[in-house]
N, C-alpha and C. Protein backbone atom coordinates (compact mmCIF):
# COMPACT_ATOMS: atom_id res chain seq x y z
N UNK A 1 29.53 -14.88 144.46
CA UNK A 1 29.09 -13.73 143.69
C UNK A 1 30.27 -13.03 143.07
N UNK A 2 30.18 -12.45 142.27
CA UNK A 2 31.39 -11.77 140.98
C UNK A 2 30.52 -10.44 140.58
N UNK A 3 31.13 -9.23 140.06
CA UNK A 3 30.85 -8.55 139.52
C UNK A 3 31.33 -8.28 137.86
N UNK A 4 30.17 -7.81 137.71
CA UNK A 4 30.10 -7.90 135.31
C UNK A 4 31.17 -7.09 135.13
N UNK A 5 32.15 -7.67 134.17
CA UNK A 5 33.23 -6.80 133.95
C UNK A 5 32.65 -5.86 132.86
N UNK A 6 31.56 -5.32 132.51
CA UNK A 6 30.73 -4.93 131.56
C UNK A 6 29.74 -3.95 132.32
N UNK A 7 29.12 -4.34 133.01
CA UNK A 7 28.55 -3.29 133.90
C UNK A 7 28.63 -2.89 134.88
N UNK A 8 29.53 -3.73 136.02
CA UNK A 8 30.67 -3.80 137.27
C UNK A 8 28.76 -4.15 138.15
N UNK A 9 27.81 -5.10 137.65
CA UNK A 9 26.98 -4.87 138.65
C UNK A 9 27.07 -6.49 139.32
N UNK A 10 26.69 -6.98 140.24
CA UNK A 10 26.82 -7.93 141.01
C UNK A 10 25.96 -9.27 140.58
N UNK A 11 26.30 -10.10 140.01
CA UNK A 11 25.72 -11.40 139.50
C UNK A 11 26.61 -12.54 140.05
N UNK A 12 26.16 -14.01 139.96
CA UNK A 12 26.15 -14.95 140.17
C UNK A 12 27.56 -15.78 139.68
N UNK A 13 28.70 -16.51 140.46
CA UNK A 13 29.94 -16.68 140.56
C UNK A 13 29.85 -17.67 139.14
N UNK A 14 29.18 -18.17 139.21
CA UNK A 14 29.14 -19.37 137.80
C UNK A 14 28.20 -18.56 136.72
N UNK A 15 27.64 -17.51 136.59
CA UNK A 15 27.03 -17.05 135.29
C UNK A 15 27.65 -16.69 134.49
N UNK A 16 26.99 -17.23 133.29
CA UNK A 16 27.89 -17.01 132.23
C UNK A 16 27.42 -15.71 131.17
N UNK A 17 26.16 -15.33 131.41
CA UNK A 17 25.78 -14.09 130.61
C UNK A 17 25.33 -13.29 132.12
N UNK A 18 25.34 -11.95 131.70
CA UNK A 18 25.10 -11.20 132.93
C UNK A 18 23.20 -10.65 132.92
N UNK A 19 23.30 -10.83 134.08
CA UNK A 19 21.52 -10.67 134.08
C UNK A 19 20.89 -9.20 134.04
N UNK A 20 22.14 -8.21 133.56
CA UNK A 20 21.85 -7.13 133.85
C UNK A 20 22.07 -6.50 132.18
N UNK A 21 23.11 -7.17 132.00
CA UNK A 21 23.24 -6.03 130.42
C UNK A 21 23.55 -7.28 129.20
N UNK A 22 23.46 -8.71 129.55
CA UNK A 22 22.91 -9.52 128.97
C UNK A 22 24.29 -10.25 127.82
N UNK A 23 25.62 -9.37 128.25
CA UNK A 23 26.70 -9.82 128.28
C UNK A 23 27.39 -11.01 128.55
N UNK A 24 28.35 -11.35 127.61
CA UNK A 24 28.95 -12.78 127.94
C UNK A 24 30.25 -12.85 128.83
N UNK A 25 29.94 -13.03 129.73
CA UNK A 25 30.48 -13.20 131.11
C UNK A 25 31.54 -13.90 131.40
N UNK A 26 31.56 -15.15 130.59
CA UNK A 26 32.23 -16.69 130.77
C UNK A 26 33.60 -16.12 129.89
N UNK A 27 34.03 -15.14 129.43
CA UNK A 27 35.22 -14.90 128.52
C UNK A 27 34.87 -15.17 126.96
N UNK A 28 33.97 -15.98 127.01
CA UNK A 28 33.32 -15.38 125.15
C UNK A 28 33.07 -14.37 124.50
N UNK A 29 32.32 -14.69 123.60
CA UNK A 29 31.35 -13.45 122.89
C UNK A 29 30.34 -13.07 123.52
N UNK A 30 29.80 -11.58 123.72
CA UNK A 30 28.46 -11.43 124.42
C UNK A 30 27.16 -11.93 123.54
N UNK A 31 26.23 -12.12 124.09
CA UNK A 31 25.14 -12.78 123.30
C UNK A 31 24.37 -11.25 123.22
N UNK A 32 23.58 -11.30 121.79
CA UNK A 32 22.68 -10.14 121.55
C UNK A 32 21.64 -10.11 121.89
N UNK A 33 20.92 -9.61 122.48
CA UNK A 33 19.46 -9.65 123.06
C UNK A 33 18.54 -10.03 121.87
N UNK A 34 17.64 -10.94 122.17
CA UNK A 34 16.97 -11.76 121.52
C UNK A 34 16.21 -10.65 121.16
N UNK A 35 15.47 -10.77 119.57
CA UNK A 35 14.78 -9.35 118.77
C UNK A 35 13.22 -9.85 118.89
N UNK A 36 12.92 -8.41 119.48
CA UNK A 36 11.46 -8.29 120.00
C UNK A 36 10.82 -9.15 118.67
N UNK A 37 9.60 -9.58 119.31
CA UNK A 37 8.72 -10.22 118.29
C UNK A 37 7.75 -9.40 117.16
N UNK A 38 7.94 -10.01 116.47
CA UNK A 38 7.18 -9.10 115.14
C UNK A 38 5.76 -8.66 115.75
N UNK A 39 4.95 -7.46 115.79
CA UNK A 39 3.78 -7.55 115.77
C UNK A 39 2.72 -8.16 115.21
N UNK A 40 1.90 -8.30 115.91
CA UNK A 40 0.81 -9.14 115.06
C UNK A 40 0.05 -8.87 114.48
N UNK A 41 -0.41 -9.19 112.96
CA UNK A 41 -1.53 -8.41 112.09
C UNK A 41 -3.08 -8.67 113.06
N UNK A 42 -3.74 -7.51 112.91
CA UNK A 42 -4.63 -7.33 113.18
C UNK A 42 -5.84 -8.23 112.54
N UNK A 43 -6.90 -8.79 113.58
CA UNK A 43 -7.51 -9.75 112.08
C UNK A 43 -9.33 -9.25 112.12
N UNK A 44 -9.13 -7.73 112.83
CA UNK A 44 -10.85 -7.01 113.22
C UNK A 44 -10.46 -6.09 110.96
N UNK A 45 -11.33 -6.47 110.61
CA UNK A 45 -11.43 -6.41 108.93
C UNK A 45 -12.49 -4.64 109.45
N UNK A 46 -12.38 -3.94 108.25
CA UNK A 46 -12.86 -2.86 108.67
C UNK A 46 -14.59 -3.05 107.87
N UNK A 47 -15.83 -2.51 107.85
CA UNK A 47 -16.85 -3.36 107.51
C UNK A 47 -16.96 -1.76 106.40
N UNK A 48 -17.32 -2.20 105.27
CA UNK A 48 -18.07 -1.11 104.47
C UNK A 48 -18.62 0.04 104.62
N UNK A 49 -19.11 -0.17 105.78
CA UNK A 49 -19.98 1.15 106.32
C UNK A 49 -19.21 1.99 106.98
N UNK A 50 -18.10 1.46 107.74
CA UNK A 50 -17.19 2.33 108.56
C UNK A 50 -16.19 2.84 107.49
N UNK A 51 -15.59 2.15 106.39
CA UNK A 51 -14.72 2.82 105.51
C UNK A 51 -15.50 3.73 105.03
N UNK A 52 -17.05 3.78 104.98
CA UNK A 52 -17.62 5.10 103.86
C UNK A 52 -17.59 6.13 104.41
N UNK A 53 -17.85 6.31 106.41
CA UNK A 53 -17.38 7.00 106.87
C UNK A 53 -16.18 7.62 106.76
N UNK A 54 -15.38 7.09 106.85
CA UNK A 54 -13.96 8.02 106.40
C UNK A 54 -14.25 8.92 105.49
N UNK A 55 -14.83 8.72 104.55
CA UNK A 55 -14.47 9.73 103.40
C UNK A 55 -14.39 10.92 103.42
N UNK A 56 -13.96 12.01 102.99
CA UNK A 56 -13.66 13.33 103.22
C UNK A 56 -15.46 14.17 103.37
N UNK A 57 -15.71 14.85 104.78
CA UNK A 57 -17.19 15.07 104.74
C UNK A 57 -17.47 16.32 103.45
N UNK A 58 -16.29 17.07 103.13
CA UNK A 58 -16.78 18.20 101.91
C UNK A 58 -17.51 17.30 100.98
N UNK A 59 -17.60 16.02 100.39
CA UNK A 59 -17.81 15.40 99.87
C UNK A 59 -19.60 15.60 99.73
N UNK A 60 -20.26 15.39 101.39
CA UNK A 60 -21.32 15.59 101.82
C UNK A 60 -22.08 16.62 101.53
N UNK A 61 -21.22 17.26 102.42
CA UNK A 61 -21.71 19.11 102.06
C UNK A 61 -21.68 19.85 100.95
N UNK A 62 -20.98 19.33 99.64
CA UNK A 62 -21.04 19.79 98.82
C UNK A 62 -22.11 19.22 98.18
N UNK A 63 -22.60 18.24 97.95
CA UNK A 63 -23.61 17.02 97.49
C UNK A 63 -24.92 17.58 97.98
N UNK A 64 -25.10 17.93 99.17
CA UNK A 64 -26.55 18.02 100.07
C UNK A 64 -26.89 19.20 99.05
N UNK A 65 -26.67 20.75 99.33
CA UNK A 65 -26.89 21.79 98.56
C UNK A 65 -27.38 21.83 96.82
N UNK A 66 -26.60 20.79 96.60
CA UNK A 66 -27.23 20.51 95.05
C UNK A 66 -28.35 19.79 94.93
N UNK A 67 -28.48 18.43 96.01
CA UNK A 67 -29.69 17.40 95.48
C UNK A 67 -30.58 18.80 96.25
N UNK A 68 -30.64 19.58 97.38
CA UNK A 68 -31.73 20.42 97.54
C UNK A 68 -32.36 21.26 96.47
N UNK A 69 -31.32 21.97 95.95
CA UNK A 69 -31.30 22.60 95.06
C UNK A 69 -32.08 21.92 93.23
N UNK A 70 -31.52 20.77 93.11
CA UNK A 70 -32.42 19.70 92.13
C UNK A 70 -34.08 19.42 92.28
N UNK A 71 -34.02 19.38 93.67
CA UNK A 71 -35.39 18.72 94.52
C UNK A 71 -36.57 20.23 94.29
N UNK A 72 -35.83 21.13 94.67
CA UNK A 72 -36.76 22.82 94.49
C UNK A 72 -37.21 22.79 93.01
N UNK A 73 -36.38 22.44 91.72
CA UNK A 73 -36.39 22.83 90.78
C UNK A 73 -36.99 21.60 90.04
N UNK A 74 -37.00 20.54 90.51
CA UNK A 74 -38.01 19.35 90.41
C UNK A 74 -39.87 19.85 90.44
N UNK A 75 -40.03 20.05 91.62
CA UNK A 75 -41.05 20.56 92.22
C UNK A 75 -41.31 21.75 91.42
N UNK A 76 -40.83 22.47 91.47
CA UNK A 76 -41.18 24.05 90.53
C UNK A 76 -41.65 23.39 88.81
N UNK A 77 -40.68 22.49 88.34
CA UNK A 77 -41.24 22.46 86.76
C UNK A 77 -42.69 21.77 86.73
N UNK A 78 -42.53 20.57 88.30
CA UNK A 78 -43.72 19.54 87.90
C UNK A 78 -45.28 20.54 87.90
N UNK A 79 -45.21 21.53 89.08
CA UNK A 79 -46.31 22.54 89.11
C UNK A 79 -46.35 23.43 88.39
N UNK A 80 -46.02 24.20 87.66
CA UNK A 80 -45.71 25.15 86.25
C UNK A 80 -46.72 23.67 85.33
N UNK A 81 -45.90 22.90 84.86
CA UNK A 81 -46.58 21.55 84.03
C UNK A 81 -48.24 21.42 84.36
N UNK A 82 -48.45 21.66 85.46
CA UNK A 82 -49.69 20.77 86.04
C UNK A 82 -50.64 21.74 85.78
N UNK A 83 -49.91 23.03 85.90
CA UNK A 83 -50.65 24.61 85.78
C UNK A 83 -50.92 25.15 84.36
N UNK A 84 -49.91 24.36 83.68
CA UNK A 84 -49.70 25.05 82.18
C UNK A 84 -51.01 23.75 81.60
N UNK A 85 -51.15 22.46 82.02
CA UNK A 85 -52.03 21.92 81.32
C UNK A 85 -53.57 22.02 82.01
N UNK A 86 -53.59 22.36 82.68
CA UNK A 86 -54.99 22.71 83.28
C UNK A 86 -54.79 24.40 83.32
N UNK A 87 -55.14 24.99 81.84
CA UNK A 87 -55.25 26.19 81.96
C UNK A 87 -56.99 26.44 81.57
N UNK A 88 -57.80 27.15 81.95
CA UNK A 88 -59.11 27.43 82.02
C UNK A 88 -59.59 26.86 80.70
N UNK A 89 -61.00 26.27 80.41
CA UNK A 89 -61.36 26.16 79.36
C UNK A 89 -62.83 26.57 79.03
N UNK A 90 -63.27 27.39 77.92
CA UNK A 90 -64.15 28.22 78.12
C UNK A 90 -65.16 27.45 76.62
N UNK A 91 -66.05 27.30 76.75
CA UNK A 91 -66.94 26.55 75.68
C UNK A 91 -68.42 27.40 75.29
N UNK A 92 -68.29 28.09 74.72
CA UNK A 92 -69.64 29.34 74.43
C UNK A 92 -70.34 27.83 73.48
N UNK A 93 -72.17 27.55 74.16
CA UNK A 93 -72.78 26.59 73.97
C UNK A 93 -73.96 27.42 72.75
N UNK A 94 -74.37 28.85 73.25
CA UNK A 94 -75.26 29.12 72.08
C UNK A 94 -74.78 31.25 72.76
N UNK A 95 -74.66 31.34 71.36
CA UNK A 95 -74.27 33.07 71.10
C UNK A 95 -75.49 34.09 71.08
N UNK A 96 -76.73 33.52 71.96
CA UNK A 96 -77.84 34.43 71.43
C UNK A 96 -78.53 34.62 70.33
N UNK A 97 -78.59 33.61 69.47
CA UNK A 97 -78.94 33.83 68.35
C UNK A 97 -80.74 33.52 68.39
N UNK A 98 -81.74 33.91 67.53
CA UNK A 98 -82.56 33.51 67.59
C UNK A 98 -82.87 31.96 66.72
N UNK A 99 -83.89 31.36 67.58
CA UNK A 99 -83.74 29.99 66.93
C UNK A 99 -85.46 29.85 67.20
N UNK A 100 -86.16 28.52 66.08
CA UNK A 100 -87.66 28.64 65.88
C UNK A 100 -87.35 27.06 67.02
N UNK A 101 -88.29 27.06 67.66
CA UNK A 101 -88.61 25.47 68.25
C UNK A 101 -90.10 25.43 67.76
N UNK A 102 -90.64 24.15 66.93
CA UNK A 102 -91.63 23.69 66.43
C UNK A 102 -92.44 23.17 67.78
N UNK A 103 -93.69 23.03 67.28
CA UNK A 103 -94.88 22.76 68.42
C UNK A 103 -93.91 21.45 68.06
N UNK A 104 -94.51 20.69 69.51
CA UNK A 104 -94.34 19.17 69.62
C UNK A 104 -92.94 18.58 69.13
N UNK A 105 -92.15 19.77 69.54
CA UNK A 105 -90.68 18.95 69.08
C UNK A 105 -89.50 20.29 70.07
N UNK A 106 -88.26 20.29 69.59
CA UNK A 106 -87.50 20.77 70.53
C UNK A 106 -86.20 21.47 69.57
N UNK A 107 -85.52 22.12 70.28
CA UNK A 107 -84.07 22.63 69.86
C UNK A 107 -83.05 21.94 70.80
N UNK A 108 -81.81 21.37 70.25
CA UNK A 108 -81.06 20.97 71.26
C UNK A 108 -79.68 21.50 70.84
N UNK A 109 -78.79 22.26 72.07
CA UNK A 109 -77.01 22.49 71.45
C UNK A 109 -76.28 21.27 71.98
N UNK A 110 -75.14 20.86 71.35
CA UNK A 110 -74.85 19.84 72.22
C UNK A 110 -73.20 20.29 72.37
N UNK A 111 -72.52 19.69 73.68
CA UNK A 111 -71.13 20.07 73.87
C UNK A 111 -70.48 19.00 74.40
N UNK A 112 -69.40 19.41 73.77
CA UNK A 112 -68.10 18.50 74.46
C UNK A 112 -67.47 19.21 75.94
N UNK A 113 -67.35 18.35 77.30
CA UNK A 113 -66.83 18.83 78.64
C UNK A 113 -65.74 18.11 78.54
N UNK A 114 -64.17 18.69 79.03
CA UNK A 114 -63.44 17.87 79.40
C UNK A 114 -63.39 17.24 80.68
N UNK A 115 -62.14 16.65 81.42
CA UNK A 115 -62.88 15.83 82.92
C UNK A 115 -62.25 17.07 83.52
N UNK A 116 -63.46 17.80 83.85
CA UNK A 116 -63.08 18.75 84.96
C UNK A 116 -65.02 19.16 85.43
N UNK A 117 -64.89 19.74 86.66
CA UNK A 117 -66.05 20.41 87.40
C UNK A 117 -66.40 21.76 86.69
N UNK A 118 -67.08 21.56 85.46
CA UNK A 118 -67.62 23.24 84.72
C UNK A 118 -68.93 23.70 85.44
N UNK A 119 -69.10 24.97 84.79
CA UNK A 119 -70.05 25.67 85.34
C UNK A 119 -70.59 26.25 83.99
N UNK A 120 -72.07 25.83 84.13
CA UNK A 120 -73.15 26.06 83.08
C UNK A 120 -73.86 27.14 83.18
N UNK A 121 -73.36 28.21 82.66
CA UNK A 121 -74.47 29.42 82.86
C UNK A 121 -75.00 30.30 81.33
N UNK A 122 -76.18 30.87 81.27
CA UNK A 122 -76.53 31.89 80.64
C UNK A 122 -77.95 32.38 80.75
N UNK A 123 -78.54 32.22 79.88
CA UNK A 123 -79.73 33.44 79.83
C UNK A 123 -80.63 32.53 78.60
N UNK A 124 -82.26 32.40 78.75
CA UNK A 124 -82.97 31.95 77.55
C UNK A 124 -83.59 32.78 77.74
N UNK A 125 -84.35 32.90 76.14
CA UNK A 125 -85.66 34.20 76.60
C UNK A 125 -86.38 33.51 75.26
N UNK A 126 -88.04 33.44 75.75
CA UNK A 126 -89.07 33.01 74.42
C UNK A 126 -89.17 34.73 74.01
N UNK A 127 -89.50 34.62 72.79
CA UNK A 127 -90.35 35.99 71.99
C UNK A 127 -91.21 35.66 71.64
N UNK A 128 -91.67 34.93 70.81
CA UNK A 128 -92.85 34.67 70.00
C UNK A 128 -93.67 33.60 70.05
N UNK A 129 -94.76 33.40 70.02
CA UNK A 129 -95.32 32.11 70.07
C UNK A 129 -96.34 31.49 71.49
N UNK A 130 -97.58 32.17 71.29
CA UNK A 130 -98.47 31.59 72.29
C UNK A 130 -98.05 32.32 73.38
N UNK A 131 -97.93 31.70 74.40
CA UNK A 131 -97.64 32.50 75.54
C UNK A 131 -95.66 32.88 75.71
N UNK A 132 -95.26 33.21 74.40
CA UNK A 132 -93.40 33.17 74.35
C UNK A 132 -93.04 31.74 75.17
N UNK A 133 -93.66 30.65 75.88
CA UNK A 133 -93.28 29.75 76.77
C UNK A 133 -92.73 29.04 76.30
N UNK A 134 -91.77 28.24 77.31
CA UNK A 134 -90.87 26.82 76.87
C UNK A 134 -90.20 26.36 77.94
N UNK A 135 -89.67 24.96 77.73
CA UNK A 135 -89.08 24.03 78.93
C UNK A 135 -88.02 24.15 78.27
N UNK A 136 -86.74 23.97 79.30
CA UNK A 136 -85.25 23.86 79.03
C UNK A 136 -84.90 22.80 79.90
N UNK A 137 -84.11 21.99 79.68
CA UNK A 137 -82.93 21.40 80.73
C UNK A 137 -81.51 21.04 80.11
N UNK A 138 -80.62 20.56 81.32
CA UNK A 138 -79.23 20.28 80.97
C UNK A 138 -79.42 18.57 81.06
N UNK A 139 -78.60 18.04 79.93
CA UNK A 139 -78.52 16.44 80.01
C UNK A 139 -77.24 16.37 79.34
N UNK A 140 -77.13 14.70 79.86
CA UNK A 140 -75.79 14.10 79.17
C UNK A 140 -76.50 13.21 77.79
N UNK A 141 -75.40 13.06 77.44
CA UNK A 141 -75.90 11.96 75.77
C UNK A 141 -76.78 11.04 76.92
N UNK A 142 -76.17 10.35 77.12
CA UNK A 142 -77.33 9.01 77.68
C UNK A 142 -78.53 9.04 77.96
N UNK A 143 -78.37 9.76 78.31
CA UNK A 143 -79.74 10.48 79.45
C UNK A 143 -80.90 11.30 78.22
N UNK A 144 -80.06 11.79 77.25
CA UNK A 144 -81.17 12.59 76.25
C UNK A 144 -81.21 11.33 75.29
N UNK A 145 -80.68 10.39 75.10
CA UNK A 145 -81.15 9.67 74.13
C UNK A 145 -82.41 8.47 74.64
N UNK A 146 -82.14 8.46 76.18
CA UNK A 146 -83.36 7.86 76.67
C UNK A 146 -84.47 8.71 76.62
N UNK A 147 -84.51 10.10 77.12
CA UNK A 147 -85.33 10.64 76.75
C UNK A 147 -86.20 11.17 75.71
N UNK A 148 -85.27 11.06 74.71
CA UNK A 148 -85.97 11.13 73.15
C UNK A 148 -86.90 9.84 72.72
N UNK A 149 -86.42 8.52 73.40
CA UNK A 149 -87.39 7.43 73.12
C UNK A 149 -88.30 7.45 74.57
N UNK A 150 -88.83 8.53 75.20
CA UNK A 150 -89.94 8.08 76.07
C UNK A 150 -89.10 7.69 77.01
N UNK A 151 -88.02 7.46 77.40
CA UNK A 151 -87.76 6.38 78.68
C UNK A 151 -87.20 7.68 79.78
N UNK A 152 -87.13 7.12 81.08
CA UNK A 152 -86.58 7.54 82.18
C UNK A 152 -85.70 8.52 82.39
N UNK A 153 -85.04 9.50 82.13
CA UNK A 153 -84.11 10.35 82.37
C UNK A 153 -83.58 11.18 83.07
N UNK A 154 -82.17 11.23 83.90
CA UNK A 154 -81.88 12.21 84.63
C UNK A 154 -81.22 13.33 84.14
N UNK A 155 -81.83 14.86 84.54
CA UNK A 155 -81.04 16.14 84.22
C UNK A 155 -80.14 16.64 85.06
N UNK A 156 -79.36 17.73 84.83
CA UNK A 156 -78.34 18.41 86.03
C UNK A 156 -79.36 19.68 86.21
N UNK A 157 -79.97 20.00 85.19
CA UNK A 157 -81.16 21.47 85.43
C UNK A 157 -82.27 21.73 84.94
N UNK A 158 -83.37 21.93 85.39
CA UNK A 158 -84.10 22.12 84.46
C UNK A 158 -85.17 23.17 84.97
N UNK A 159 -86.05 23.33 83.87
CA UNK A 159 -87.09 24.56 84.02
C UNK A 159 -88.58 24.00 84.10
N UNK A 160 -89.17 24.58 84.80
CA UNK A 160 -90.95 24.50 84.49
C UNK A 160 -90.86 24.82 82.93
N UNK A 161 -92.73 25.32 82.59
CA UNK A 161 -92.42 25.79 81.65
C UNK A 161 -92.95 27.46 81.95
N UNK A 162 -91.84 27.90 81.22
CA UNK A 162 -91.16 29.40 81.35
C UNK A 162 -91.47 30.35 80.01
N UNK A 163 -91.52 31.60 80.24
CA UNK A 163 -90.97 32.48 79.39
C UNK A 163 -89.44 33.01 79.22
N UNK A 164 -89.08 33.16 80.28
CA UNK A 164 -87.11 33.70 80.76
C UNK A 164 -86.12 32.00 81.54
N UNK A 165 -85.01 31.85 81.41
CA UNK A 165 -84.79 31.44 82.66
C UNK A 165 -82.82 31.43 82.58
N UNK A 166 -82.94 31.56 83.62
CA UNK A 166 -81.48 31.87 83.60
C UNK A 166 -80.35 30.83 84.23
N UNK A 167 -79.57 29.94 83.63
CA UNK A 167 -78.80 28.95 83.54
C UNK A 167 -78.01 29.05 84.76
N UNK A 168 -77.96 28.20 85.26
CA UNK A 168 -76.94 28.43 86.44
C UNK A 168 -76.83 26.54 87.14
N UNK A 169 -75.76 25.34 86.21
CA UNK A 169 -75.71 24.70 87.13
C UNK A 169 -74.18 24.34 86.57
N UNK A 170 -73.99 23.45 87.77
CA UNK A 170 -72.35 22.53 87.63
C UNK A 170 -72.35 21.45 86.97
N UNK A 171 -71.65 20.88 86.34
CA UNK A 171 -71.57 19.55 85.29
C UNK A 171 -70.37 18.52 85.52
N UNK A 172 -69.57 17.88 85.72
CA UNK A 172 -68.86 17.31 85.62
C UNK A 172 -68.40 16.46 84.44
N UNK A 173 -67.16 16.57 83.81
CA UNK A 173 -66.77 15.73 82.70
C UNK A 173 -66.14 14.59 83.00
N UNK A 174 -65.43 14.01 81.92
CA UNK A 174 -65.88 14.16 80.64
C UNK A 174 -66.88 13.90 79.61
N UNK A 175 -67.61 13.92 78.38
CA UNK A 175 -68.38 13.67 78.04
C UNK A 175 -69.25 14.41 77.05
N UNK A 176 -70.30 14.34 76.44
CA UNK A 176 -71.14 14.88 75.43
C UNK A 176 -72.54 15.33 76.00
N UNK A 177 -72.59 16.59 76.43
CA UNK A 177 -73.85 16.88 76.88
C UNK A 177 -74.73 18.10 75.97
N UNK A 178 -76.02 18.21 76.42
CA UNK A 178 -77.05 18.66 75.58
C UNK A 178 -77.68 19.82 76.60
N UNK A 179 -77.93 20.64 76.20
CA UNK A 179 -78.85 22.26 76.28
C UNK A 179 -79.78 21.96 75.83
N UNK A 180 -81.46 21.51 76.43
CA UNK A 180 -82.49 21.54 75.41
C UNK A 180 -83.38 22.38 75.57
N UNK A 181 -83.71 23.02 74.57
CA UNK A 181 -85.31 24.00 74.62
C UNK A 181 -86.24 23.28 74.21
N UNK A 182 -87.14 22.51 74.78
CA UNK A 182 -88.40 21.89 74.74
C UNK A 182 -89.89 22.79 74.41
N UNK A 183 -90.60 22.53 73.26
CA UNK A 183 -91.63 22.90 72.89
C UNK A 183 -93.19 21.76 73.16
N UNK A 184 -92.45 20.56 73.05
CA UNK A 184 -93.05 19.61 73.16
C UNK A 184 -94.45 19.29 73.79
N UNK A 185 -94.63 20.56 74.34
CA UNK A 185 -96.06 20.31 75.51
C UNK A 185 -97.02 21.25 74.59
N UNK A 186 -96.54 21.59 73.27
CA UNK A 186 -97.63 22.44 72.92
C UNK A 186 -98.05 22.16 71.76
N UNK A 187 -99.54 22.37 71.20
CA UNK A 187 -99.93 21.12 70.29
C UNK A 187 -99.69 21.56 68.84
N UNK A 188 -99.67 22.88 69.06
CA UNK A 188 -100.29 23.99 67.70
C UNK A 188 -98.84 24.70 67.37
N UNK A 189 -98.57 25.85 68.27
CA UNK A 189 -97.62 26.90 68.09
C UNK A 189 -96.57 27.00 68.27
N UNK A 190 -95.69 27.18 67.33
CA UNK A 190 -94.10 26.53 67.17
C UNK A 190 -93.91 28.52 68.50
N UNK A 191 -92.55 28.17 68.29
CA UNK A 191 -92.17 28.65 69.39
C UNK A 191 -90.82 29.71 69.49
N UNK A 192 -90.35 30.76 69.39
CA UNK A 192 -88.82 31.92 69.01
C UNK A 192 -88.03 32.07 70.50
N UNK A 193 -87.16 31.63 70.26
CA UNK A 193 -86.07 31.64 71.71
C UNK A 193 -84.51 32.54 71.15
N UNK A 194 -84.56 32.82 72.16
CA UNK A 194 -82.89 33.52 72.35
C UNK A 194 -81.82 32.81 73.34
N UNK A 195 -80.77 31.91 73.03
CA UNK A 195 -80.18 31.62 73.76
C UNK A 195 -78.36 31.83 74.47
N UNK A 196 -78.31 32.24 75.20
CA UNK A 196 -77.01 32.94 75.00
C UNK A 196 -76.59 31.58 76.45
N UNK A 197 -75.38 31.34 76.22
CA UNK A 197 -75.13 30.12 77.23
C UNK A 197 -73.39 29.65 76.65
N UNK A 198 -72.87 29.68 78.04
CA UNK A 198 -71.10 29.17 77.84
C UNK A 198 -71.31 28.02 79.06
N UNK A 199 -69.97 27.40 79.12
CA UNK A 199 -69.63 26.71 79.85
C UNK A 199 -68.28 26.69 80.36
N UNK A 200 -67.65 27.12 81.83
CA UNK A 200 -66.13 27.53 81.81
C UNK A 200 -66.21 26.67 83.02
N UNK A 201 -64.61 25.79 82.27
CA UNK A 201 -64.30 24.80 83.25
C UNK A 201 -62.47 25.02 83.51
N UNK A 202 -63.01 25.27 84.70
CA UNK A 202 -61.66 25.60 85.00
C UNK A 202 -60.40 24.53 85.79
């Protein structure tokens, strides 16, 4: 055994580098400690979803507040729109005027409904003619053109036969419908009506 003339620590009589400070022992040059090994690249790849994470979160928070803010004001124009085109629609069918219905024949108003649930109301009144009497009902085109040739027909309202009667039904659109004052049941005496009648579909 010998001691390192380099670190004075106790190594091996024939060594030629010292096992302690890695010195050349033998009367040479000292040898340099062999250089740590390069690190190794990493080979875990980072995946798309985790880099989007990174991103700065103001990014987020500034973003959220606006699409909310877009989304309110989305919603607000589409209902204003929906409100502004379905605004009430009001259809005056007969103004009270007096009108003659002939024996064995009829008076008819006819109207345009848009597609909405209206409401058919007003007031008839006979004056003149036999007993002032008369039949009324509500029809659609189809339905009064079957009925004008004799055939089958369904109404939304209708009357016995009356002197007064006062309008009161629901209709659904869209379509071409008819108000009729019917004289038709009487053989001789034409017939004086007053009809006052709207239709508001709201």
């Amino acid at each position: 055994m010998k001691s390192c003339p380099f670190c004075a620590k106790e190594i091996n009589a024939v060594a030629i580098v010292c096992k302690h400070c890695g010195r050349d022992v033998s009367g040479g040059t000292s040898v340099a400690p062999a250089p740590a090994p390069p690190p190794r690249e990493s080979s875990v790849q980072v995946s798309p979803e985790r880099s989007a994470q990174t991103r700065p979160r103001w990014i987020i928070w500034g973003l959220g507040p606006i699409a909310l803010l877009l989304g309110v004001w989305a919603a607000y124009r589409a209902r204003t729109g929906r409100e502004e085109a379905r605004a009430p629609v009001k259809i005056s069918l007969a103004n009270g005027q007096a009108d003659q219905v002939p024996n064995r024949a009829y008076e008819h108003y006819d109207f345009t409904l848009p597609e909405r649930n209206c409401a058919i109301t007003g007031r008839i009144v006979g004056l003149t003619g036999g007993n002032n009497d008369f039949q009324a009902f509500l029809i659609d085109d189809e339905n009064f053109r079957n009925w004008k040739a004799n055939q089958k027909a369904q109404v939304y309202w209708q009357t016995d036969t009356v002197r007064v009667a006062t309008i009161d039904a629901r209709v659904s659109g869209p379509g071409v419908f008819h108000l009729v004052i019917s004289n038709a049941f009487s053989p001789s005496t034409p017939k004086t009506v007053t009809v006052q009648a709207e239709a508001d579909c709201p």
